[in-house]
Every structure is written in structure tokens, then in C-alpha cells.
Protein backbone atom coordinates (compact mmCIF):
# COMPACT_ATOMS: atom_id res chain seq x y z
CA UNK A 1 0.00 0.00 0.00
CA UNK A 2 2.92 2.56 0.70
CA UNK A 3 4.39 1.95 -2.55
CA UNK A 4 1.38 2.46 -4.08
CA UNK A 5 1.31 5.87 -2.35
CA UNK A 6 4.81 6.83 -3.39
CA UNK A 7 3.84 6.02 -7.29
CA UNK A 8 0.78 8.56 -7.39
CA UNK A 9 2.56 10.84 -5.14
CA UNK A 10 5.82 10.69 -7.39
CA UNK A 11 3.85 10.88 -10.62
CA UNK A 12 1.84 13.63 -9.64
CA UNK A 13 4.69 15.62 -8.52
CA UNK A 14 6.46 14.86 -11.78
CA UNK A 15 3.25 15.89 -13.72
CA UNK A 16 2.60 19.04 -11.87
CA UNK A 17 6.25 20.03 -12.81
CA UNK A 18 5.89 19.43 -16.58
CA UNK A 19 2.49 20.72 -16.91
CA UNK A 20 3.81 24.03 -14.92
CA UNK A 21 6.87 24.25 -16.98
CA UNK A 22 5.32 23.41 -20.32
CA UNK A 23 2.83 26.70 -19.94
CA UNK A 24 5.95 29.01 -18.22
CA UNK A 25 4.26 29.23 -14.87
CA UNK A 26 5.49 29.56 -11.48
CA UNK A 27 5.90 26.31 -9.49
CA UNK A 28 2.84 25.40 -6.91
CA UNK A 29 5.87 24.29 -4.23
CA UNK A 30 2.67 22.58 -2.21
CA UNK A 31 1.64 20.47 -5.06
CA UNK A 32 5.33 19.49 -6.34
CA UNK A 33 7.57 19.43 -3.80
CA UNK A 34 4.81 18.54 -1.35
CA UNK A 35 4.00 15.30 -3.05
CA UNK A 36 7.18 14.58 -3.56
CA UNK A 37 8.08 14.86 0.33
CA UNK A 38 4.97 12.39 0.91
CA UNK A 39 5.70 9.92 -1.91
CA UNK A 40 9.74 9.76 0.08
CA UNK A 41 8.16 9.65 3.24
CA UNK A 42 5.80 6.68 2.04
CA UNK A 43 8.80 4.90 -0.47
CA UNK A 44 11.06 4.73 3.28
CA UNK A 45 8.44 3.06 5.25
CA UNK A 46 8.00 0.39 2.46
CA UNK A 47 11.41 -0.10 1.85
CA UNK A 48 12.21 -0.93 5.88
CA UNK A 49 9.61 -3.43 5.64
CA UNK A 50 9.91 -4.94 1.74
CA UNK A 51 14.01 -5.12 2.54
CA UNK A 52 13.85 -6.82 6.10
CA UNK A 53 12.95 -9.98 6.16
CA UNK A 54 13.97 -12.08 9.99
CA UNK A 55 16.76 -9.35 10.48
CA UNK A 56 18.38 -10.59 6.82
CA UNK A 57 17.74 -8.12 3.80
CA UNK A 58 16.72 -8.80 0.20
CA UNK A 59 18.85 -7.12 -1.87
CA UNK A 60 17.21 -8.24 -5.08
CA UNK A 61 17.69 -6.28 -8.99
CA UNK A 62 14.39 -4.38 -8.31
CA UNK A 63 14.86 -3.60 -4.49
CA UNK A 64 18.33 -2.43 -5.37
CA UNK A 65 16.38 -0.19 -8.17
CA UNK A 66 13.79 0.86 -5.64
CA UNK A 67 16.63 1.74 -3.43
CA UNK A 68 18.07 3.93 -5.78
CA UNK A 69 15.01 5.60 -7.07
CA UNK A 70 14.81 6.47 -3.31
CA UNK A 71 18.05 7.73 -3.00
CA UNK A 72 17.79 9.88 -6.28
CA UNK A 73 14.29 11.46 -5.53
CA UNK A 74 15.80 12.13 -2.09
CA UNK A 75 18.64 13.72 -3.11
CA UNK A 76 17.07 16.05 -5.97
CA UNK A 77 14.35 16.76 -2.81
CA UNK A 78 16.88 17.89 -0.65
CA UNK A 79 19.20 19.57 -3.15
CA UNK A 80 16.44 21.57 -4.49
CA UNK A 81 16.11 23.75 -1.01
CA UNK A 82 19.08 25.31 -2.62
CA UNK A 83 19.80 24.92 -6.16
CA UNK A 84 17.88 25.13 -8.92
CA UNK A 85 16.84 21.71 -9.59
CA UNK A 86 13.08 22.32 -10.76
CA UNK A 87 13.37 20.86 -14.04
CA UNK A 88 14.61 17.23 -12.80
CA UNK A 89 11.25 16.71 -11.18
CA UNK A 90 10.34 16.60 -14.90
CA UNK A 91 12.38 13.86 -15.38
CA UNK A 92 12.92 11.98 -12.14
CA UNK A 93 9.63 11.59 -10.48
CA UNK A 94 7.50 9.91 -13.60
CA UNK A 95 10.86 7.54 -14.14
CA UNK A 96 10.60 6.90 -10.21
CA UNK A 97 6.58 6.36 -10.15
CA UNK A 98 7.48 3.59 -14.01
CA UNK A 99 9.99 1.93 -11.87
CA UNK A 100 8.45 1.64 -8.22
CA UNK A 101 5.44 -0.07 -10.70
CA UNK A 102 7.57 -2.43 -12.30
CA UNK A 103 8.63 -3.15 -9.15
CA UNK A 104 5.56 -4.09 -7.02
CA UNK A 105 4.34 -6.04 -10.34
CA UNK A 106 7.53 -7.88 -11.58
CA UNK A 107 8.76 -11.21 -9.43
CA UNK A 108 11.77 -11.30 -7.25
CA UNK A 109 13.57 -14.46 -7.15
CA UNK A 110 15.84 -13.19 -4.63
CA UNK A 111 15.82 -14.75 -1.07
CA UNK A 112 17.09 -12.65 2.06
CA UNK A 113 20.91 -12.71 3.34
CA UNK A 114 22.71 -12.06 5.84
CA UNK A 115 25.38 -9.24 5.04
CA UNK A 116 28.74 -7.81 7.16
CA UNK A 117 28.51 -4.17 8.53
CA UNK A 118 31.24 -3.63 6.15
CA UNK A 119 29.19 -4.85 3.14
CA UNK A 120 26.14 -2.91 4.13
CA UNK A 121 28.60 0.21 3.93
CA UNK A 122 30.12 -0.69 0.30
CA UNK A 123 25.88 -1.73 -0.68
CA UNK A 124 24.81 1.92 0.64
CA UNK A 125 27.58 4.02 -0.53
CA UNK A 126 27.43 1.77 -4.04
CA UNK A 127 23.58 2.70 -4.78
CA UNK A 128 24.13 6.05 -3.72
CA UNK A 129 27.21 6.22 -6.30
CA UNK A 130 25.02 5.23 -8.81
CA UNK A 131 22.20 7.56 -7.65
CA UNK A 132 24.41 10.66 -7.95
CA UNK A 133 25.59 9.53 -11.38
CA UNK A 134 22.12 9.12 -12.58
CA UNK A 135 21.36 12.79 -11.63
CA UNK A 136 24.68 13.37 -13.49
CA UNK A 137 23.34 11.72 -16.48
CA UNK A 138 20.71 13.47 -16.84
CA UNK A 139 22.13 16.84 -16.33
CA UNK A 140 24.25 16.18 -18.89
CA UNK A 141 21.31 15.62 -21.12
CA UNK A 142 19.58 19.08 -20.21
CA UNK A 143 23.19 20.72 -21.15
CA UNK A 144 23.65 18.69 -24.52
CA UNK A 145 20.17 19.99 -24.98
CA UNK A 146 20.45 23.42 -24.06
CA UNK A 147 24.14 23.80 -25.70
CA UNK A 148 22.31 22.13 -28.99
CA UNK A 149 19.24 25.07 -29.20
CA UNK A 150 22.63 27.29 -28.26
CA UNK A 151 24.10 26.98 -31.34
CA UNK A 152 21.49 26.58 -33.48
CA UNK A 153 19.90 30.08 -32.06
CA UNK A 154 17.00 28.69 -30.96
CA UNK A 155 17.23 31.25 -27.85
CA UNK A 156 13.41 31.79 -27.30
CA UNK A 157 13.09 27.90 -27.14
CA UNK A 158 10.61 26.18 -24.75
CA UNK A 159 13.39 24.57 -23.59
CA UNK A 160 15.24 27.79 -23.32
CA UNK A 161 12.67 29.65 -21.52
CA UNK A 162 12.40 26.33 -18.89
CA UNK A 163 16.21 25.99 -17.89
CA UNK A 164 18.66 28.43 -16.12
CA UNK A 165 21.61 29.53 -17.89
CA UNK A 166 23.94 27.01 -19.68
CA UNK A 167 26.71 27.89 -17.90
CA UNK A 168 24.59 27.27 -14.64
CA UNK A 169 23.76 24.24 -15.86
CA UNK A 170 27.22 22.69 -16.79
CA UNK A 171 28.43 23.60 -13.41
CA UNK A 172 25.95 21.70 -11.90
CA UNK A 173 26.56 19.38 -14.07
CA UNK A 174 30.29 19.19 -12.78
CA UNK A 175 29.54 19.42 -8.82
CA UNK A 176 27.29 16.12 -9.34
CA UNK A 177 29.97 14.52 -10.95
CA UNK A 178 32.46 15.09 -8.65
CA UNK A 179 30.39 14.03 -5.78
CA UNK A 180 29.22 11.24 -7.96
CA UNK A 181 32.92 9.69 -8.46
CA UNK A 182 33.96 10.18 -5.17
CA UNK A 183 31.10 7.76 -3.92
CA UNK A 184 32.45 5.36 -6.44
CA UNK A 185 35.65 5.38 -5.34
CA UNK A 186 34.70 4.99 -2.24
CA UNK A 187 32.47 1.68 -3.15
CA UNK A 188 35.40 0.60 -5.19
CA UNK A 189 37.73 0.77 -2.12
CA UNK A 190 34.93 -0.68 0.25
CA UNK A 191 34.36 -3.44 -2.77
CA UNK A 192 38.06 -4.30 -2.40
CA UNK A 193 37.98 -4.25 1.37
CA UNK A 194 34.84 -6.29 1.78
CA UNK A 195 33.83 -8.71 -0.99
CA UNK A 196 35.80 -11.04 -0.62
CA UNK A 197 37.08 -11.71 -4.39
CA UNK A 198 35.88 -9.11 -6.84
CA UNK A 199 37.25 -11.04 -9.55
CA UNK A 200 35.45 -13.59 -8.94
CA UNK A 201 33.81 -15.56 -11.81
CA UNK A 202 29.82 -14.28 -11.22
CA UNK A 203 31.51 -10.85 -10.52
CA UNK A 204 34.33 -10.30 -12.48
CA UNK A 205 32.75 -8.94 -15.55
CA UNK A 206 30.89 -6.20 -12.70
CA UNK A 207 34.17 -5.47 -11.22
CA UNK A 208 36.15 -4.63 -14.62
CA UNK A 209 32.73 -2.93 -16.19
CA UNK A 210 32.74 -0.73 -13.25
CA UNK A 211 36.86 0.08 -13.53
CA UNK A 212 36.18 1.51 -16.99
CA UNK A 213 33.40 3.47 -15.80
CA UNK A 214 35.17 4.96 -13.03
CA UNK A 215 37.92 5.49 -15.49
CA UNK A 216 35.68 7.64 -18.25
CA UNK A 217 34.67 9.81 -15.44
CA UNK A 218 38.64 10.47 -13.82
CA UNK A 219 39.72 11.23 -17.56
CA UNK A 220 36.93 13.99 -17.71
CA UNK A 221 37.66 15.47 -14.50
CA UNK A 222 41.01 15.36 -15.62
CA UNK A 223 40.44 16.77 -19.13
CA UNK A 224 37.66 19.92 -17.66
CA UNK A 225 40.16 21.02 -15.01
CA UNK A 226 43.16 20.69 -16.72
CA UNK A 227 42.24 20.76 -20.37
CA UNK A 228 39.35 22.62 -20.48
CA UNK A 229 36.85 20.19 -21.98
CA UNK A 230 33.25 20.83 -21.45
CA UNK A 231 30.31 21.14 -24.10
CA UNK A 232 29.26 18.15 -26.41
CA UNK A 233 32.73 16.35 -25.31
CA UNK A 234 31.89 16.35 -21.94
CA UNK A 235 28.05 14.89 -22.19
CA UNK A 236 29.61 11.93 -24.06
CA UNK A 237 32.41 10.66 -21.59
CA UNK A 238 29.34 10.93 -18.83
CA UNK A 239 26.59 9.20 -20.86
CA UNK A 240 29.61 6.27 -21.34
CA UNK A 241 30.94 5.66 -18.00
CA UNK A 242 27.00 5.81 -16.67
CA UNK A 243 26.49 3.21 -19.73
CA UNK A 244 29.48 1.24 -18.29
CA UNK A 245 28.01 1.35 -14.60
CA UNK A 246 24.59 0.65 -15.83
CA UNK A 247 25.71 -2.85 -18.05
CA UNK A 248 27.33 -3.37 -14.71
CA UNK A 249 24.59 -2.71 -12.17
CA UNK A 250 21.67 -3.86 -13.71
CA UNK A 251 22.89 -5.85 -16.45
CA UNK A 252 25.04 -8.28 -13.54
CA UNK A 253 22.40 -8.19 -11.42
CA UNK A 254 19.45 -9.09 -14.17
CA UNK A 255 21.42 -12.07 -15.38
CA UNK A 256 22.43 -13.88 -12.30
CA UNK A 257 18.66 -13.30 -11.22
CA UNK A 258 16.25 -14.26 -14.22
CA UNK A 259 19.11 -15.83 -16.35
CA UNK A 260 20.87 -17.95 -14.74
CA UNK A 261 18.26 -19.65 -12.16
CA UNK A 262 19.09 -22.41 -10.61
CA UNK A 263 17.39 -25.58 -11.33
């Protein structure tokens, strides 16, 4: 029932957003940031009770998903106190209502575990990783965007009219990647510390996906800092190391699930 509540309360935040933005109106905070608040509120509960099972936790494809819808709507909910983060409720809270769905409607072969305090660290601070890069993502997607109408002069643009300034925008952009690939680091140091053989055979693939990742995103710190690279160049390297981590994520996790089930 609580997930339930956090769908319609996500999706009508989300909707409120677009159909506010769409006609260049002011926000209604109540109805948009207020559902939101309720639909996080709701999504917690669940999750305490859908995760714990006889003081074990399932940490299944689509409660790791529902996890990290959590942690993304969360973090946008917070964030947007102070930045300017309007527009991902466009984006973020439908997505969050389509996948919460699939969620309470798809099966979930996964039984409940017992996990180390120092795995439950490198699970939390993993999810939230990939959380942050998600927001990333999609940033990068409004600035591709935005830098596209840019150059074609489209300045008077729906699209235009709906965002803050590009330059805004790409520094945003930046800050959540930076936060985003510390957290990875961080998982990749607590994966080394705590799983006990990350190149393991059902792993290994994860571990080495997630290495290349990581390594797209270091080479466009690198490259903005020192090099200057921003723009078009920029959105790429982030849409392929989040390609990289999702193949590794959900792709691992979806195979060793509904693939390869044990008879």
C-alpha cells in the first residue's frame, strides 16, 4: 500500500512540474515538492519493511532499483532547497513512479541474506554512487540539450525559456559529478575491502565494467580542469561511464537473477 502511495505521489509531482513548466508558470511548491516529500516519506516506510525480512535483507535487482530511485528522488528533494533543480522533477519523479510499478508487479527471485557491517557500507555508498551519477546523467542531457538550441539560435526555445543559464547548468553538471565519483571510489575501495574476491567468476565482468566506468569519469575530470573540456565532449564521456556502470549494475544483477536460475 505505501508503494502504491509513493507512485501517485511521485507521478503527480512529476506531472505538476511538466504541466507548470510546459505553460511558463510559477511552481505550486505545495503540489510538487509537497507530493514529492509524501511519496519519500511513504517509499522509506515500504522499503524498511519490503528489505527486512527475519533481520536478513533482500537485496534483489528491483529492491536495489527501488533503493536507488529512493536515494535519487531524495537527493534532488533535498538539493532543491538550494539549487535550482526544478526541471529534474520533470524527469525523475514519472521515471521513479514507471519503476516503483515495475517493481511491485515484476517477481523477485531473490531470497534474504545475511550481510557484514562492512558490506552494508560498500551496498549503501554503491547505490548512492550510482544515484548521484544518474542525476549526473541526466544533467548532462539538459546541457547537450540546451548547448544544442545554443548553437542553433533557438534562444526563445521552450526549452530555453524552462532551464537556467547554460553555464549554470554545466556547473551543476560538474559538482554532481564530482560528488558522484567520489562515492564510487569509495564503493570501489569498500568493494576491495569487503567482498571477498571481486574477480570472482559471477563478478568479475561487474568489477572490470565498473573500472572503466570509473575510469571515463577520472579522464573527464582530468580533461575539464586541466584541459578545459566541457560542451558536447563532456556529455559523451558521462553518458559512457553511466552506460558502463549501468551494463554493470543492472545488467550483472538481471542475469544472475532471471538468467541464470538455478534448477
Amino acid at each position: 500500500m505505501l508503494l502504491w502511495i509513493a507512485v501517485f505521489t511521485y507521478f503527480t509531482s512529476g506531472l505538476s512540474a511538466i504541466i507548470t513548466l510546459m505553460r511558463g508558470r510559477k511552481l505550486n511548491l505545495w503540489l510538487v515538492y509537497g507530493s514529492a516529500c509524501i511519496g519519500v516519506l511513504a517509499h522509506t516506510i515500504a522499503l524498511t519493511s519490503d528489505l527486512l525480512l527475519n533481520d536478513q535483507l533482500r537485496m534483489s535487482l528491483l529492491n536495489s532499483i527501488s533503493i536507488c530511485v529512493w536515494m535519487t528522488i531524495t537527493v534532488i528533494v533535498l538539493s532543491a532547497l538550494s539549487k535550482p533543480l526544478h526541471n529534474l522533477f520533470t524527469f525523475f519523479m514519472p521515471a521513479g513512479a514507471l519503476l516503483l510499478l515495475i517493481a511491485l508487479l515484476a517477481p523477485q527471485p531473490v531470497t534474504a541474506k545475511a550481510y557484514s557491517a562492512g558490506m552494508l557500507i560498500h551496498i549503501f555508498v554503491s547505490l548512492l554512487a550510482y544515484s548521484v551519477i544518474l542525476i549526473t546523467t541526466i544533467q548532462a542531457v539538459l546541457v547537450n540539450v540546451q548547448a544544442h538550441h545554443l548553437h542553433k539560435h533557438q534562444l526563445n526555445s521552450r526549452i530555453m525559456n524552462i532551464l537556467p543559464p547554460l553555464q549554470s547548468m554545466e556547473r551543476l553538471m560538474f559538482e554532481w559529478l564530482i560528488i558522484g565519483f567520489v562515492l564510487l571510489t569509495a564503493a570501489i575501495i569498500t568493494g576491495g575491502l569487503y567482498v571477498e574476491n571481486m574477480l570472482a567468476q559471477q563478478i568479475s565482468h561487474k568489477t572490470i565494467l565498473t573500472l572503466i566506468g570509473w575510469g571515463f569519469f577520472a579522464t573527464l575530470i582530468f580533461g575539464h580542469f586541466y584541459l578545459g573540456w566541457r560542451g558536447a565532449r563532456a556529455s559523451r564521456m558521462i553518458y559512457l561511464g553511466a552506460g558502463f556502470l549501468m551494463v554493470a549494475f543492472v545488467g550483472s544483477k538481471f542475469v544472475l537473477e532471471y538468467l541464470l536460475i538455478p534448477s
